[in-house]
N, C-alpha and C. Protein backbone atom coordinates (compact mmCIF):
# COMPACT_ATOMS: atom_id res chain seq x y z
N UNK A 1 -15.76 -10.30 8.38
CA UNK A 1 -15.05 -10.56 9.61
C UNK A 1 -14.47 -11.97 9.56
N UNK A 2 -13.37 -11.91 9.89
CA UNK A 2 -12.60 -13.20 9.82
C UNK A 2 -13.17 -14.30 11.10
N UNK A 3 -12.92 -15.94 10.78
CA UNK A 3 -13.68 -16.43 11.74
C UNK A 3 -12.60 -16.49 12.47
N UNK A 4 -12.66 -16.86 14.36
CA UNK A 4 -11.33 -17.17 15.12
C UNK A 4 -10.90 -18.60 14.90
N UNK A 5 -9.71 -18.51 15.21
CA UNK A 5 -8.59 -19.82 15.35
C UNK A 5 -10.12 -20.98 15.37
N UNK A 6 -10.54 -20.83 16.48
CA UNK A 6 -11.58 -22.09 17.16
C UNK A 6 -12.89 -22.09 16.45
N UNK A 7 -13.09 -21.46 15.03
CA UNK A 7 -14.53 -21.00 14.47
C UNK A 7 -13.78 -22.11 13.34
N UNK A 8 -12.51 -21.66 12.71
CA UNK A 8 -11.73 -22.17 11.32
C UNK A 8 -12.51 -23.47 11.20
N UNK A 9 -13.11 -24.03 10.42
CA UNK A 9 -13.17 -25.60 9.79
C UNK A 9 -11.76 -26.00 9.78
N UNK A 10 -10.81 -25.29 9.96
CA UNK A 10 -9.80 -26.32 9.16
C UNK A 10 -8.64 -26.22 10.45
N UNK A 11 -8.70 -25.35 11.68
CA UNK A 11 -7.70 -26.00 12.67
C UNK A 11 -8.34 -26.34 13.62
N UNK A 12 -7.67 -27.93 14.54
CA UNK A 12 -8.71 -28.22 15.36
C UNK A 12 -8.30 -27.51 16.44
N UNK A 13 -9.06 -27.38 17.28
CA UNK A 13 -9.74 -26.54 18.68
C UNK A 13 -8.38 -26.76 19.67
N UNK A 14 -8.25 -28.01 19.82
CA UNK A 14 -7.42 -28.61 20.34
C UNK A 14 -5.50 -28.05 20.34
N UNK A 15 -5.65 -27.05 18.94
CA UNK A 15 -4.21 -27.01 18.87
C UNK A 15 -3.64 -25.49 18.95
N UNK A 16 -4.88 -24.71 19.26
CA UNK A 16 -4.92 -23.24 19.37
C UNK A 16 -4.22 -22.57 20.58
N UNK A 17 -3.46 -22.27 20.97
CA UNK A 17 -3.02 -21.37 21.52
C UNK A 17 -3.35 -19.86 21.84
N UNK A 18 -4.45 -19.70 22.53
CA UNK A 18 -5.27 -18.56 21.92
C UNK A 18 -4.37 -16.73 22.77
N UNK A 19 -3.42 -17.39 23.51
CA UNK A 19 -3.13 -16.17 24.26
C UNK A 19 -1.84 -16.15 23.32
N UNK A 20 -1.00 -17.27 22.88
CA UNK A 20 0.00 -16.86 21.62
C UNK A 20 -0.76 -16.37 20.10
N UNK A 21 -1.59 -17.00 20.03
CA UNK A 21 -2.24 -16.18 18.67
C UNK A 21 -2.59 -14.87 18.97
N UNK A 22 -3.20 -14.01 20.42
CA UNK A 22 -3.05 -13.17 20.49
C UNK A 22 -1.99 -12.16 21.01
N UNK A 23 -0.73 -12.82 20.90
CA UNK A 23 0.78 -11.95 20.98
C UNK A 23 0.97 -11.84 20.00
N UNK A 24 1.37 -12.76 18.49
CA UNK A 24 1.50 -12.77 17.45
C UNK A 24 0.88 -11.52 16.32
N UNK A 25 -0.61 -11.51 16.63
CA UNK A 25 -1.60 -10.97 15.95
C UNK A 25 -1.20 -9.54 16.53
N UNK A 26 -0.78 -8.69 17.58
CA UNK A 26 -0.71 -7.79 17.87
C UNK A 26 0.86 -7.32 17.31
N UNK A 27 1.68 -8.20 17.04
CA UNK A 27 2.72 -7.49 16.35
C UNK A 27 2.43 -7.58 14.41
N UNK A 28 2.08 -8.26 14.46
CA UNK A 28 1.27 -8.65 12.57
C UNK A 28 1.53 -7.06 12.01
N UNK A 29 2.19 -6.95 10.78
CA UNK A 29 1.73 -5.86 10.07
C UNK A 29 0.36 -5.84 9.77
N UNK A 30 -0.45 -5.14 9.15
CA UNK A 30 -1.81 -4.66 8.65
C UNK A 30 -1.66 -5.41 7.43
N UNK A 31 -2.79 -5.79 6.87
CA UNK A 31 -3.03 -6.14 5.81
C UNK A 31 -2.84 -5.47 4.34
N UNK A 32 -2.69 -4.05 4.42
CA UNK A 32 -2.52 -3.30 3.35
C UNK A 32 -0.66 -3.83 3.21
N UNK A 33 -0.36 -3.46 4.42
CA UNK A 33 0.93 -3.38 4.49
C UNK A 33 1.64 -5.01 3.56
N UNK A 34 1.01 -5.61 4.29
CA UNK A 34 1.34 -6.89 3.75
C UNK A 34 1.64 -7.26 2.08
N UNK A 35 0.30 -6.50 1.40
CA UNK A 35 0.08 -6.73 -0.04
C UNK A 35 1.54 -5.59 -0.52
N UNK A 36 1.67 -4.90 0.49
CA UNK A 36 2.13 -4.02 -0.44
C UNK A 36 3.88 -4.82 -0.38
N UNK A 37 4.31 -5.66 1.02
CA UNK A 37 5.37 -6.77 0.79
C UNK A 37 5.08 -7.67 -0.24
N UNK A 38 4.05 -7.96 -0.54
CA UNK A 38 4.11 -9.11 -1.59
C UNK A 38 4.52 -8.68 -3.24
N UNK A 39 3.91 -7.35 -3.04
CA UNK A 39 4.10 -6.41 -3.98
C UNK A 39 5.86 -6.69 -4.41
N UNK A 40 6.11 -6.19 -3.32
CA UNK A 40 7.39 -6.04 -3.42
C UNK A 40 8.20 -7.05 -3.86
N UNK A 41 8.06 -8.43 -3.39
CA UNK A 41 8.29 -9.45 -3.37
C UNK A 41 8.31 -9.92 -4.83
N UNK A 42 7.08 -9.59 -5.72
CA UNK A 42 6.41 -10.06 -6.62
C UNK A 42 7.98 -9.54 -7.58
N UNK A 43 8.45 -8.37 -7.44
CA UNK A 43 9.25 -7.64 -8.19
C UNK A 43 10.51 -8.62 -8.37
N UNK A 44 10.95 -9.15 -7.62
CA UNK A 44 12.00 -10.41 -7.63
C UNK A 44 11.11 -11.80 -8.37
N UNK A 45 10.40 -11.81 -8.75
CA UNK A 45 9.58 -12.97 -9.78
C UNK A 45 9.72 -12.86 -10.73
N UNK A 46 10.81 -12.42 -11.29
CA UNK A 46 11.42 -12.82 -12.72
C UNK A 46 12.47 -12.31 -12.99
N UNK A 47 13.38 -13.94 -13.50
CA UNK A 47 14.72 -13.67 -13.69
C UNK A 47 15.13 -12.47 -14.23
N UNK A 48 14.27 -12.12 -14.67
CA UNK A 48 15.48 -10.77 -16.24
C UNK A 48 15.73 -10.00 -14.69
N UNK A 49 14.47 -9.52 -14.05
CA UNK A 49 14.81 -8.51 -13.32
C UNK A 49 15.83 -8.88 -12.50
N UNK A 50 15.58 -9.97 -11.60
CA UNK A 50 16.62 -10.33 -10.51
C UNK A 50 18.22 -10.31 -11.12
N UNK A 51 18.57 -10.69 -12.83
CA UNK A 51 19.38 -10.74 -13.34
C UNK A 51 19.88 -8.90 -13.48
N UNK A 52 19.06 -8.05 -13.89
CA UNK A 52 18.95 -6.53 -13.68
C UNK A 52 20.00 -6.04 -12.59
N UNK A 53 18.93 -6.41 -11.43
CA UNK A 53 19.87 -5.72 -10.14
C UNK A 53 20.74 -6.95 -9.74
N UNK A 54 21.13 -7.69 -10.35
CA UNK A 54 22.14 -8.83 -9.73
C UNK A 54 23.40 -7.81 -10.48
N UNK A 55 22.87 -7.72 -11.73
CA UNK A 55 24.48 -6.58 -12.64
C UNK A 55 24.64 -5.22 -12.06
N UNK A 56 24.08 -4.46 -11.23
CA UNK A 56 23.65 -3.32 -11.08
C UNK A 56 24.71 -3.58 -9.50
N UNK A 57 24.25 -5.02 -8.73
CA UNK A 57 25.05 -4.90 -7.70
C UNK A 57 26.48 -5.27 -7.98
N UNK A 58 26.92 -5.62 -9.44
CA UNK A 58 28.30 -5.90 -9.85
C UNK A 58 28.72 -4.52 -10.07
N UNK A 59 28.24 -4.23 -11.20
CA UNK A 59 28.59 -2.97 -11.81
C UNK A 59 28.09 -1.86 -11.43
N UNK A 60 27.86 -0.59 -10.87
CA UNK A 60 27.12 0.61 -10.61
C UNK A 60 26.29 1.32 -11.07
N UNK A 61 26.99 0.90 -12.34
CA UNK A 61 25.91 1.79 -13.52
C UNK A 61 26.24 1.44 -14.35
N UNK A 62 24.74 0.97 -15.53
CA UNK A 62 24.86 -0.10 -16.55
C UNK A 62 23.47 0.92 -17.56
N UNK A 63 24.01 1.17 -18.57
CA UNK A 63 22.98 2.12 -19.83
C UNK A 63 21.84 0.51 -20.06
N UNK A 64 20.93 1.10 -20.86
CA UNK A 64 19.85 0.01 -21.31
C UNK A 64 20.75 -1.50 -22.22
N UNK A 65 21.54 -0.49 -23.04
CA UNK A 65 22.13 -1.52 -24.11
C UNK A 65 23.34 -2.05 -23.58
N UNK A 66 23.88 -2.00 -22.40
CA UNK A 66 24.88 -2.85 -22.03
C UNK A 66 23.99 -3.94 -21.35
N UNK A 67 22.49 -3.45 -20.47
CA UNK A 67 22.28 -4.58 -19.63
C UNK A 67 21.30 -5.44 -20.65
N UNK A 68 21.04 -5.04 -22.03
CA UNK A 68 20.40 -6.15 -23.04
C UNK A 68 21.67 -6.72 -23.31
N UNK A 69 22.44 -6.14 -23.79
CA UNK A 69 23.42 -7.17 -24.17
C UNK A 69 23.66 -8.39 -23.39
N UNK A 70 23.64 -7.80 -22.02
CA UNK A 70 24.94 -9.21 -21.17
C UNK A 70 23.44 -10.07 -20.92
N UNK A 71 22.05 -9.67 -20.45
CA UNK A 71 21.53 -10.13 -20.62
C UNK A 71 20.39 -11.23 -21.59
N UNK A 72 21.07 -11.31 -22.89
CA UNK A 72 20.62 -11.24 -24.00
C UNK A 72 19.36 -11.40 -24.04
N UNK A 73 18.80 -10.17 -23.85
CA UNK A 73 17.60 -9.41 -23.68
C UNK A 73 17.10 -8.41 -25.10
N UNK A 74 16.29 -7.97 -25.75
CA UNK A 74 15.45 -7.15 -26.57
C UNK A 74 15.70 -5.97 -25.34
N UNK A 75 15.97 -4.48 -26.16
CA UNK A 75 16.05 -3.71 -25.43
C UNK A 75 14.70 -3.06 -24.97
N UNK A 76 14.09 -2.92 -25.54
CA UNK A 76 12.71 -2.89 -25.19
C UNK A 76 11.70 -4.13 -24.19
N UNK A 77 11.95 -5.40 -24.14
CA UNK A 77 12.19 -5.73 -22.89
C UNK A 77 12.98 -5.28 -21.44
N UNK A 78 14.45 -4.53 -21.98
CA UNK A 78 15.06 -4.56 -20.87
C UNK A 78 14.48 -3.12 -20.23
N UNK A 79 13.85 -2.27 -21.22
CA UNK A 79 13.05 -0.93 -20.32
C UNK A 79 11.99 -1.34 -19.88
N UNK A 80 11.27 -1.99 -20.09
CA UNK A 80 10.00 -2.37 -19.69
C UNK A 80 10.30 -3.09 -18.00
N UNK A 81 11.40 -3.84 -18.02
CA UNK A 81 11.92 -4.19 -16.40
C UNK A 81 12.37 -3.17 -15.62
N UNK A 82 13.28 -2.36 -16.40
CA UNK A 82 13.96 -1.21 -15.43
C UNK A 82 12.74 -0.14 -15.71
N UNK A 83 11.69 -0.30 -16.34
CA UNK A 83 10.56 0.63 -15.72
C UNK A 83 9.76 0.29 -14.54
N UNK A 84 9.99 -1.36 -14.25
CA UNK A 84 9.35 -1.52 -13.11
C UNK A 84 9.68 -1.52 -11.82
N UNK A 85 11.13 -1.83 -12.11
CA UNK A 85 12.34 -1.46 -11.13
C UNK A 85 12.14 -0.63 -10.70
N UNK A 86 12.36 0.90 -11.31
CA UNK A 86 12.14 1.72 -11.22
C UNK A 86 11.02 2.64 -10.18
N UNK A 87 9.60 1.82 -10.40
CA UNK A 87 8.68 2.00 -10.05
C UNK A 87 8.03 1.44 -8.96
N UNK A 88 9.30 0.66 -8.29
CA UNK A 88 9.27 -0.15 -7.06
C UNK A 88 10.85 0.58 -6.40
N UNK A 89 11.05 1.40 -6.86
CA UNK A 89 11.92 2.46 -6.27
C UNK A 89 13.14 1.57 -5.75
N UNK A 90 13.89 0.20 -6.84
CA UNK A 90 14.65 -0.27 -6.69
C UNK A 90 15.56 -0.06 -7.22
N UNK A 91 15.66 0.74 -8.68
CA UNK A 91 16.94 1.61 -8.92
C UNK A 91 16.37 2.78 -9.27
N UNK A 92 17.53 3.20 -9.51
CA UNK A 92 17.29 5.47 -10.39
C UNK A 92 18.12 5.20 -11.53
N UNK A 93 17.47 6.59 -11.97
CA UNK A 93 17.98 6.64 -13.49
C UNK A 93 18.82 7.84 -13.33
N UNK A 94 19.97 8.09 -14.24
CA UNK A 94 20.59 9.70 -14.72
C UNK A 94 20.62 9.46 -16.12
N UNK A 95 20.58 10.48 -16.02
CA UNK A 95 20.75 11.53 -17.69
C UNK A 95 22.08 11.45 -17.87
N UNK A 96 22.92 11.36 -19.20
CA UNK A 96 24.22 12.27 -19.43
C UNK A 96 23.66 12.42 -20.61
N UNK A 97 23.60 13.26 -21.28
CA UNK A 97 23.00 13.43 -22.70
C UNK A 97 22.29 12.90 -23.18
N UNK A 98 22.37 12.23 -23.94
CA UNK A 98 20.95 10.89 -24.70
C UNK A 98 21.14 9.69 -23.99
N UNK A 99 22.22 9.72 -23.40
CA UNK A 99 22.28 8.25 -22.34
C UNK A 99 21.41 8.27 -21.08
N UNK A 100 21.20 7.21 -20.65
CA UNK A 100 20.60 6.80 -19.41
C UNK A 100 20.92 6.22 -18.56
N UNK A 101 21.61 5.96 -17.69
CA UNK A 101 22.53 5.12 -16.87
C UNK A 101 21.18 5.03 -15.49
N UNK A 102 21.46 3.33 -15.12
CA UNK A 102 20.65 3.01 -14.39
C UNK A 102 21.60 2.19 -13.35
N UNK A 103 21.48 2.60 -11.78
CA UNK A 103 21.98 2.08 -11.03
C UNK A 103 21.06 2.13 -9.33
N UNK A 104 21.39 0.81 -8.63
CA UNK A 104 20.57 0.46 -7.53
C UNK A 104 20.10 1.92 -6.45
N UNK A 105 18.87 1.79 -6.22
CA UNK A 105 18.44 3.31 -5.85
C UNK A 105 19.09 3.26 -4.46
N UNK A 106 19.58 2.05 -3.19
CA UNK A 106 19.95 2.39 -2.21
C UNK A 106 21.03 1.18 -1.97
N UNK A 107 21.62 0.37 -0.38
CA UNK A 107 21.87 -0.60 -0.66
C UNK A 107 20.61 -1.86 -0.31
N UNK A 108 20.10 -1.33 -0.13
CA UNK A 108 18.75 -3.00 0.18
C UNK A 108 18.62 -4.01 -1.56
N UNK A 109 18.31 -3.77 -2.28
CA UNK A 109 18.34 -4.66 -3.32
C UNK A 109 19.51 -5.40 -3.01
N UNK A 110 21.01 -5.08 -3.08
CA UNK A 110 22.02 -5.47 -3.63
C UNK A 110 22.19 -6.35 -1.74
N UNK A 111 21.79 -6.12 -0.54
CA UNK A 111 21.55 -6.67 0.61
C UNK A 111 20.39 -8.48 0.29
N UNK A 112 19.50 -7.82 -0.64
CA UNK A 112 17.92 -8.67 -0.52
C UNK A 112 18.91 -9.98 -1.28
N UNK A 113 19.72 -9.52 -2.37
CA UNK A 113 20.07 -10.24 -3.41
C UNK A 113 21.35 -11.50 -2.68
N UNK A 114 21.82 -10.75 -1.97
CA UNK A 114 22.92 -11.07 -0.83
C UNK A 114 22.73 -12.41 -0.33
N UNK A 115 21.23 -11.99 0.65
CA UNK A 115 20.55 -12.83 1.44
C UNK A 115 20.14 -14.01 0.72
N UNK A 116 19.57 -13.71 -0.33
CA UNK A 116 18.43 -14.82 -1.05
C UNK A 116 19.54 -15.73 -1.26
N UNK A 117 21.54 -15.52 -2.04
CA UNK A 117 21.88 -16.19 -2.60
C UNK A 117 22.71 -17.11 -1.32
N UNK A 118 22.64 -16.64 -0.30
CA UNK A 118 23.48 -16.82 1.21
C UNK A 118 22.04 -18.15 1.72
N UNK A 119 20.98 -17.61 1.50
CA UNK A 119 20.29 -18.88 1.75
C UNK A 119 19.96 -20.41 0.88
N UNK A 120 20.29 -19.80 -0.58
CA UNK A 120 20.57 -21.04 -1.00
C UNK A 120 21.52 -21.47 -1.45
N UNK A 121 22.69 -20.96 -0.46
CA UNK A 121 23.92 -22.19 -0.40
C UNK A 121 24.20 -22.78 0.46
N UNK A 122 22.77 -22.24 1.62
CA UNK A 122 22.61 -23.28 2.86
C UNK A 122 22.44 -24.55 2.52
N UNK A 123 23.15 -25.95 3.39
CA UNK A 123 22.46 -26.73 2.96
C UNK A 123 21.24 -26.97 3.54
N UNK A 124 20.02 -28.26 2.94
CA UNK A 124 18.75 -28.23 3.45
C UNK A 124 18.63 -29.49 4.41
N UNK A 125 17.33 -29.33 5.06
CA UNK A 125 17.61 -30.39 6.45
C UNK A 125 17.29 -31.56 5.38
């Protein structure tokens, strides 16, 4: 059991707000929920990938060996990302014969990617 605001060692008593901590706490996602944002989150923690769906929101559909190439990536690195991609249901795959064409599964990546680059061309205080 978690201790309250006023139990914490580490905030003083003094600075608690206990009827806003309990507005806050009642809209809070759940804790599962949470890991499973960080999860998500975690998936944008490395360039190749973010570089992945950054081409994916240029281009539509990009085979394994075009996105090693531009990425100068090992293609076997570059499946090992678009398997995780994948598996965070951030792009899909098609078939055309022995090819594989991989493109963004909805628009939210190519939105997330939007945002992130819209905030850092804010300037900072």
């Amino acid at each position: 059991m978690q201790d309250s605001p006023e139990n914490s060692p580490d905030v003083s008593p003094c600075c608690v707000d206990e009827q806003h901590v309990r507005a806050v706490r009642a809209r809070m996602i759940d804790p599962g929920r949470m890991e499973e944002l960080a999860a998500f989150f975690r998936m944008l923690g490395a360039a190749s990938r973010v570089g992945i769906l950054y081409a994916l929101s240029v281009e539509p559909e990009m085979c394994v060996g075009d996105l090693a190439a531009l990425l100068d990536m090992a293609q076997p690195a570059v499946s090992n990302q678009l398997k995780a991609l994948r598996q965070a249901r951030l792009i899909r795959s098609r078939r055309d014969g022995k090819m594989i064409f991989y493109s963004l599964a909805d628009q939210h990546p190519k939105d997330i990617i939007r945002y992130g680059l819209e905030h850092l061309d804010e300037p900072g205080e």
